[in-house]
N, C-alpha and C. Protein backbone atom coordinates (compact mmCIF):
# COMPACT_ATOMS: atom_id res chain seq x y z
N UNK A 1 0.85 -1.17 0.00
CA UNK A 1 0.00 0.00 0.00
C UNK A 1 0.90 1.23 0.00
N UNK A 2 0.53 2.45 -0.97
CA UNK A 2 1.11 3.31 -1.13
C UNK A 2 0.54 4.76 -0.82
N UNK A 3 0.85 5.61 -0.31
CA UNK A 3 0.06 6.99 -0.15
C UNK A 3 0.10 7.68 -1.31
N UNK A 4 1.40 8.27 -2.04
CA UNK A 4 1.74 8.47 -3.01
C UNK A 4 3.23 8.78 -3.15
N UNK A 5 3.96 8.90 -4.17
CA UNK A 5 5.16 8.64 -4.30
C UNK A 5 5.32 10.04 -3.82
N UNK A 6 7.15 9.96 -2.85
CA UNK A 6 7.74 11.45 -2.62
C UNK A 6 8.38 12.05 -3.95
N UNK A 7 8.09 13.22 -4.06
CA UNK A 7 8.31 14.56 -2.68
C UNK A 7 6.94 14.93 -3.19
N UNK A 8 6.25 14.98 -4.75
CA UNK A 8 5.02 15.16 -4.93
C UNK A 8 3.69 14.90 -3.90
N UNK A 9 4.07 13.67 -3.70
CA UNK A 9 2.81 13.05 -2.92
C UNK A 9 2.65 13.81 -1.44
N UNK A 10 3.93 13.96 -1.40
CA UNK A 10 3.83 14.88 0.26
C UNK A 10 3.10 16.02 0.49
N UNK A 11 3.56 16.47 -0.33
CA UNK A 11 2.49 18.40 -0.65
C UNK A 11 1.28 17.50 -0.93
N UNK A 12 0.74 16.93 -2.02
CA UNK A 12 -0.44 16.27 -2.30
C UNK A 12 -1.11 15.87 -0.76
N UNK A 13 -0.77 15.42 0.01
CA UNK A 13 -1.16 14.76 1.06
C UNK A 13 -1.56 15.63 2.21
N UNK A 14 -0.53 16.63 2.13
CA UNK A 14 -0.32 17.99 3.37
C UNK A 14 -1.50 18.33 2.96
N UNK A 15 -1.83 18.56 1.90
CA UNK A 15 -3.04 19.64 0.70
C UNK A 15 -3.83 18.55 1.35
N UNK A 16 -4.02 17.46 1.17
CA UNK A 16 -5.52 16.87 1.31
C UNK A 16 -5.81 16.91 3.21
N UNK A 17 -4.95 16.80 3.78
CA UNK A 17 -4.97 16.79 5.71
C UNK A 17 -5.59 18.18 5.56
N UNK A 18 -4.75 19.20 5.13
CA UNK A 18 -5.53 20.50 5.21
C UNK A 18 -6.58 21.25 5.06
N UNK A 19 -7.72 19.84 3.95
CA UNK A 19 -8.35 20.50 3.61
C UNK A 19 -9.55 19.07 4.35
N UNK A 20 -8.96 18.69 4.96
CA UNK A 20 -9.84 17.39 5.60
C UNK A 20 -10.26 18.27 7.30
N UNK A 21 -9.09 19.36 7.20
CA UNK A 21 -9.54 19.61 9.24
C UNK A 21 -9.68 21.29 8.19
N UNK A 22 -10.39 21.36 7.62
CA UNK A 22 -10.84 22.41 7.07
C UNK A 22 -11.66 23.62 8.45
N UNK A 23 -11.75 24.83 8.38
CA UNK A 23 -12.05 25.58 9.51
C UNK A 23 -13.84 25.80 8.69
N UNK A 24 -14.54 26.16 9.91
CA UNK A 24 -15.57 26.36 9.08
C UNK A 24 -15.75 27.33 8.74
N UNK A 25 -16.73 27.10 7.79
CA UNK A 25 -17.33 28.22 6.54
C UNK A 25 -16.26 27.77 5.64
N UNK A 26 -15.59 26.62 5.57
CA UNK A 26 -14.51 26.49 4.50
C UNK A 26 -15.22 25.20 3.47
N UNK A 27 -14.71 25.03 2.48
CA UNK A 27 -15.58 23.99 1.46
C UNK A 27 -15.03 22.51 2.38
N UNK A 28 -16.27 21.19 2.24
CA UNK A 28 -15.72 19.97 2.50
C UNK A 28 -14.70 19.37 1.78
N UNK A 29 -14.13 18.38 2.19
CA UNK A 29 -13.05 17.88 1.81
C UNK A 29 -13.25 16.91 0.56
N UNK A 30 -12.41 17.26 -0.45
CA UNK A 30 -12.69 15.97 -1.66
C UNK A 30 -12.53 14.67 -1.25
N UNK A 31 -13.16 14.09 -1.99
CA UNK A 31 -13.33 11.87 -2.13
C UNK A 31 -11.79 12.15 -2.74
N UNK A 32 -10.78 12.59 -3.37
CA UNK A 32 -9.75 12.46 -3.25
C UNK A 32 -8.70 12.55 -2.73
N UNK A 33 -8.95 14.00 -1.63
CA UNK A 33 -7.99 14.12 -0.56
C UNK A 33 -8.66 13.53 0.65
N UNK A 34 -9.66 13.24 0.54
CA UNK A 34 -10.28 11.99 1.78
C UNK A 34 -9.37 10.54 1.63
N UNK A 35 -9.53 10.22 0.32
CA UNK A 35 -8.59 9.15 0.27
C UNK A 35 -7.21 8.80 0.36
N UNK A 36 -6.47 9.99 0.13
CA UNK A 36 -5.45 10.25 0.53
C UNK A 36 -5.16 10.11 1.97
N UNK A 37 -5.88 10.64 2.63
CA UNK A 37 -5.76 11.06 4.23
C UNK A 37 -6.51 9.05 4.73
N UNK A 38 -7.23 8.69 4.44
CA UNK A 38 -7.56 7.16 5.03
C UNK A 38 -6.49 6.61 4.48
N UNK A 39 -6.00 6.51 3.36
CA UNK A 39 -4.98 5.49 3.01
C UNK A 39 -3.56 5.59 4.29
N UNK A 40 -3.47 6.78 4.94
CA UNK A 40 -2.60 7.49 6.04
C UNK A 40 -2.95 6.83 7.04
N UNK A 41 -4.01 7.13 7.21
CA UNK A 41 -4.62 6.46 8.78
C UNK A 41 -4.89 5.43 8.68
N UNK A 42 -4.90 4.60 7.73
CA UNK A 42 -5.24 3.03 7.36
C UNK A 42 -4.08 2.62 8.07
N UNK A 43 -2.97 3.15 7.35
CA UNK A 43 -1.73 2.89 8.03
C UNK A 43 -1.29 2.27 8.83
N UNK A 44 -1.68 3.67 9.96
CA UNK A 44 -1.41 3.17 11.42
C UNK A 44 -2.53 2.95 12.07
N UNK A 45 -3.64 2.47 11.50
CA UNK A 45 -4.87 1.72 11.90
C UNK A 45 -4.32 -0.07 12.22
N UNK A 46 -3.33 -0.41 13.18
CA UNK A 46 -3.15 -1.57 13.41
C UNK A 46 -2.10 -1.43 14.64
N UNK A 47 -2.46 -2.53 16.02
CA UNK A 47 -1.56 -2.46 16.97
C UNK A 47 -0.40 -2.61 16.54
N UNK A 48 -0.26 -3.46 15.71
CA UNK A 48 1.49 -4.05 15.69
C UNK A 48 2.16 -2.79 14.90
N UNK A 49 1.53 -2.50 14.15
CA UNK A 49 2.15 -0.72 13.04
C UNK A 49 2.27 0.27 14.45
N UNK A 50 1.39 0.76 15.08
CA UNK A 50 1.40 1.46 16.11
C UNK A 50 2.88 1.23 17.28
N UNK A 51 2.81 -0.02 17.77
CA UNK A 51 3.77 -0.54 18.47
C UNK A 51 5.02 -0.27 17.64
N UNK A 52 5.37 -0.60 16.46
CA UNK A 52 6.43 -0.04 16.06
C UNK A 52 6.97 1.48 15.93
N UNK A 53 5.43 1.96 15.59
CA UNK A 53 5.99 3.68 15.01
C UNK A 53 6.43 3.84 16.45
N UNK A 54 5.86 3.47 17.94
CA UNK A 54 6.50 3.79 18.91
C UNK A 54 7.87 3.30 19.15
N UNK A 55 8.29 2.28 19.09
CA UNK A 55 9.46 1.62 19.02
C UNK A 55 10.45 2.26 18.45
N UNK A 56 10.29 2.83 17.12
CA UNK A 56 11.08 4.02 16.58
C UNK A 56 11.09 5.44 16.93
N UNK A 57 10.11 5.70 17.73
CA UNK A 57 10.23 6.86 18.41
C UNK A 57 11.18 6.86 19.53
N UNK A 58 10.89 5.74 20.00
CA UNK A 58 11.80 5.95 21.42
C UNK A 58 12.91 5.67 21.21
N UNK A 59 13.27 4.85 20.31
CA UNK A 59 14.82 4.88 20.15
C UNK A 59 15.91 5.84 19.27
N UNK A 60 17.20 5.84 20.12
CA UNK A 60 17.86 6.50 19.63
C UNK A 60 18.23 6.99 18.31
N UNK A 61 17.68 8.43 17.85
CA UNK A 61 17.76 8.78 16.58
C UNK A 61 16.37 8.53 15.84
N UNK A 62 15.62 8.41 16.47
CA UNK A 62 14.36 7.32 16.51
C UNK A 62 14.40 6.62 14.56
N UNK A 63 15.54 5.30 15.27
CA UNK A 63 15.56 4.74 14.13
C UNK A 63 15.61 3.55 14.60
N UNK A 64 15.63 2.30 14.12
CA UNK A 64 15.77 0.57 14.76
C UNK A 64 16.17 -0.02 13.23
N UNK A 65 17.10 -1.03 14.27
CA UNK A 65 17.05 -2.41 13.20
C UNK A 65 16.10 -2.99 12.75
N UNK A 66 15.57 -3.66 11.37
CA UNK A 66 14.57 -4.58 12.10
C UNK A 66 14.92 -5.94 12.52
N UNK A 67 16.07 -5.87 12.20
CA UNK A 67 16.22 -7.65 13.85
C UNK A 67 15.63 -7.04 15.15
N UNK A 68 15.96 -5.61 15.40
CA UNK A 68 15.58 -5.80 16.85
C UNK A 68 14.28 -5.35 17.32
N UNK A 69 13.60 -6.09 16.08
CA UNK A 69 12.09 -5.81 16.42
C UNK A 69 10.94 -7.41 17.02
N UNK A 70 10.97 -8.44 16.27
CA UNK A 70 10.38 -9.12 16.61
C UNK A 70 10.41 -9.66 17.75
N UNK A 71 11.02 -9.45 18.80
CA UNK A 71 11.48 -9.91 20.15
C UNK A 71 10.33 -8.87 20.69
N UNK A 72 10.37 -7.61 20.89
CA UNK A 72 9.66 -6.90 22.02
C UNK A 72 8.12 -7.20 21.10
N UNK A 73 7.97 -7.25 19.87
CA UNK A 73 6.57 -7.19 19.48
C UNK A 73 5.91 -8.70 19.45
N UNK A 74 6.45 -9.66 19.81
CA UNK A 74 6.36 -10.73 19.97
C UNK A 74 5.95 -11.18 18.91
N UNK A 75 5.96 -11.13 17.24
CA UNK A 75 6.07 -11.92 16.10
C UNK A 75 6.92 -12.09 15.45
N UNK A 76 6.94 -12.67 14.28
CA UNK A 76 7.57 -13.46 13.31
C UNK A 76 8.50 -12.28 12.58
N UNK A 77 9.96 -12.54 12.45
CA UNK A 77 10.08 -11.64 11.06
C UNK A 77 9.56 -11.14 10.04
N UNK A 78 8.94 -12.41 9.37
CA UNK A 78 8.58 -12.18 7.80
C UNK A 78 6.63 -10.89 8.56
N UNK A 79 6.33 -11.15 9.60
CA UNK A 79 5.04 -10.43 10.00
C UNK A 79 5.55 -9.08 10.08
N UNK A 80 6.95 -8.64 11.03
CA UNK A 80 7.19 -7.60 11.25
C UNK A 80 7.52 -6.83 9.77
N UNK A 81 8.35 -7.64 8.78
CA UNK A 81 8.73 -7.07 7.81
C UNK A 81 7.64 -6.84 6.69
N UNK A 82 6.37 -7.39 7.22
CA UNK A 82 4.86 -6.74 6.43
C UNK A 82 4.17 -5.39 6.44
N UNK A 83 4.42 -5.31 7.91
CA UNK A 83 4.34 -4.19 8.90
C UNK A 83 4.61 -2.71 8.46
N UNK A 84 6.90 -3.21 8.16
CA UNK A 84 7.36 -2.50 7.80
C UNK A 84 7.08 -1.66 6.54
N UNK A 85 6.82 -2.51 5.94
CA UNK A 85 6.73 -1.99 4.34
C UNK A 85 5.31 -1.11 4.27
N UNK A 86 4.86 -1.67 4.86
CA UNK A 86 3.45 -0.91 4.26
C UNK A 86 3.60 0.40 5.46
N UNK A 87 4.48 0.77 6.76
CA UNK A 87 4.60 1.59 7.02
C UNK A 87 5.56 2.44 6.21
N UNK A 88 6.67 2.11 5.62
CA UNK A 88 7.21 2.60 4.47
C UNK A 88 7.02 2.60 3.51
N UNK A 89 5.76 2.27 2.72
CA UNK A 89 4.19 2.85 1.84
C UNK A 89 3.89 3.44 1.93
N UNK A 90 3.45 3.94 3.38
CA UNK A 90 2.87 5.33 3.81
C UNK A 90 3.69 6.47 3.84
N UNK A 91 4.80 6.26 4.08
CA UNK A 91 5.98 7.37 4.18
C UNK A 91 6.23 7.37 5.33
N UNK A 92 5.57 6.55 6.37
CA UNK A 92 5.98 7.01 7.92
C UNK A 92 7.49 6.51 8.67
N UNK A 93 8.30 5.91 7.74
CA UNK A 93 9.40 5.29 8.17
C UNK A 93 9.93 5.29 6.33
N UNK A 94 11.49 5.84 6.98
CA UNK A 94 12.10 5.52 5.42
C UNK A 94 12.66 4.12 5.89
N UNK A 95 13.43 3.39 4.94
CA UNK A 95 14.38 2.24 5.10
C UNK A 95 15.79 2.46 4.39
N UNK A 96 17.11 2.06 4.96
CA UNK A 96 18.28 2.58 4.89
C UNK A 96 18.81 1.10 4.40
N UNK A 97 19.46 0.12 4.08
CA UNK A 97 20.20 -0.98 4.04
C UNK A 97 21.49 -0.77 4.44
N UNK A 98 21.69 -1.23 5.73
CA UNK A 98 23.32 -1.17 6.54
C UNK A 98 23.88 -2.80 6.03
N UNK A 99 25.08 -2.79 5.34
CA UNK A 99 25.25 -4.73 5.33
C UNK A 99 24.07 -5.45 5.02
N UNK A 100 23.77 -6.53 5.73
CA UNK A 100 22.41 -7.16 5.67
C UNK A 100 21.24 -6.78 6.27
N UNK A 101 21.29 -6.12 7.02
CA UNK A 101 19.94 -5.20 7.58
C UNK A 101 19.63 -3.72 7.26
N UNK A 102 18.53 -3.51 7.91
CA UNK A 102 17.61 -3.18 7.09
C UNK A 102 17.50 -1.77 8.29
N UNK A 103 17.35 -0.90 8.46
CA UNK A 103 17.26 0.41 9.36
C UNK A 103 16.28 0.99 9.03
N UNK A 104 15.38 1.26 9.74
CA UNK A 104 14.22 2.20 9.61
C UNK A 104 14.37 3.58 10.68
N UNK A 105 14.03 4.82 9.96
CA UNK A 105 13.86 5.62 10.49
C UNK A 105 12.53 6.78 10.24
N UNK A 106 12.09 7.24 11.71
CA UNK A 106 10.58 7.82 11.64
C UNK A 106 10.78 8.94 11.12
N UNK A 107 9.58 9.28 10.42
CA UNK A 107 9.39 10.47 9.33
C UNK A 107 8.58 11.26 9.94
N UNK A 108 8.76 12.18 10.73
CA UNK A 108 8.55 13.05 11.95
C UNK A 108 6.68 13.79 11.13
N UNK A 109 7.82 14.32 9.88
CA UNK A 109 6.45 15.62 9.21
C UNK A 109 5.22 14.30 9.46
N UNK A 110 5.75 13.71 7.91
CA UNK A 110 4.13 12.41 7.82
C UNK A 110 3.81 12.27 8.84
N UNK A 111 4.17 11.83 9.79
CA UNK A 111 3.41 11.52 11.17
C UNK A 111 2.59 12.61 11.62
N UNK A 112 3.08 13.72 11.56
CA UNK A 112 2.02 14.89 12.14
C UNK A 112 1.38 15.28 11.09
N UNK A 113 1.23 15.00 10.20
CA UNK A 113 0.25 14.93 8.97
C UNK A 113 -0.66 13.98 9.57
N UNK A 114 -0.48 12.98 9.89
CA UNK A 114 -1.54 11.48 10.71
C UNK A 114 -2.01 12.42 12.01
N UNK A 115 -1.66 13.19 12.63
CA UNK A 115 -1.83 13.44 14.32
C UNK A 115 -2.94 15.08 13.23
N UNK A 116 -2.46 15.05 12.86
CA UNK A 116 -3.44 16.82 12.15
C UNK A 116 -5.03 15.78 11.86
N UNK A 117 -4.84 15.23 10.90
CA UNK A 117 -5.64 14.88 10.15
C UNK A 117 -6.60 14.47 11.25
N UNK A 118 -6.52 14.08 12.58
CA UNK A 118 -7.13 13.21 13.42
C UNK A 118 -7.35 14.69 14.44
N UNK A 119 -7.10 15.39 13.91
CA UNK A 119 -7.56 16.93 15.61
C UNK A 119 -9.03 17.28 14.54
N UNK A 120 -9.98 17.54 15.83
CA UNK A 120 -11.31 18.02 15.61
C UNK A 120 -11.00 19.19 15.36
């Protein structure tokens, strides 16, 4: 699952959050930047996605291996690395390749694009 490709999709996306927590007397939000903004929150519409974006928050640089993920989230690699991707679909984590692993780090803006989109 994809939100839309960077750096386009980002403005595209900012534009659709912005116009989703619209102020009133302002026009409703399009079926296209609506979809934009659920495909976001679809996202992190799941404990184990959630548990991670935290996991990368709290750690240093707020970035992680993903070896050193399936231990505290208590599943499978190949589950966590499902996780991953479709959180790096969304844009909320880039991925780096160190050697054989794999580094994820949190994408601060997108995320408060997710935390906007969700304020009354």
């Amino acid at each position: 699952m994809t939100i839309a490709p960077a750096p386009d999709g980002r403005a595209q996306l900012a534009q659709a959050v912005e116009h989703c927590c619209a102020t009133e007397g302002s026009s409703p939000i399009t079926r296209e930047d609506a979809d934009l903004v659920a495909r976001l929150l679809k996202a992190v519409a799941d404990p184990v996605r959630l548990q991670i974006l935290g996991i990368v928050r709290c750690s240093p640089g707020m970035e992680v291996c993903a070896c050193d993920l399936p231990a505290p989230l208590g599943i499978a690699q190949p589950t966590v690395s499902h996780h991953l991707k479709i959180l790096v679909g969304a844009g909320l984590l880039t991925r780096e390749r160190r050697g054989q692993w794999a580094w994820f780090t949190l994408e601060p803006d997108r995320l408060s694009l997710a935390r906007r989109a969700l304020e009354v």
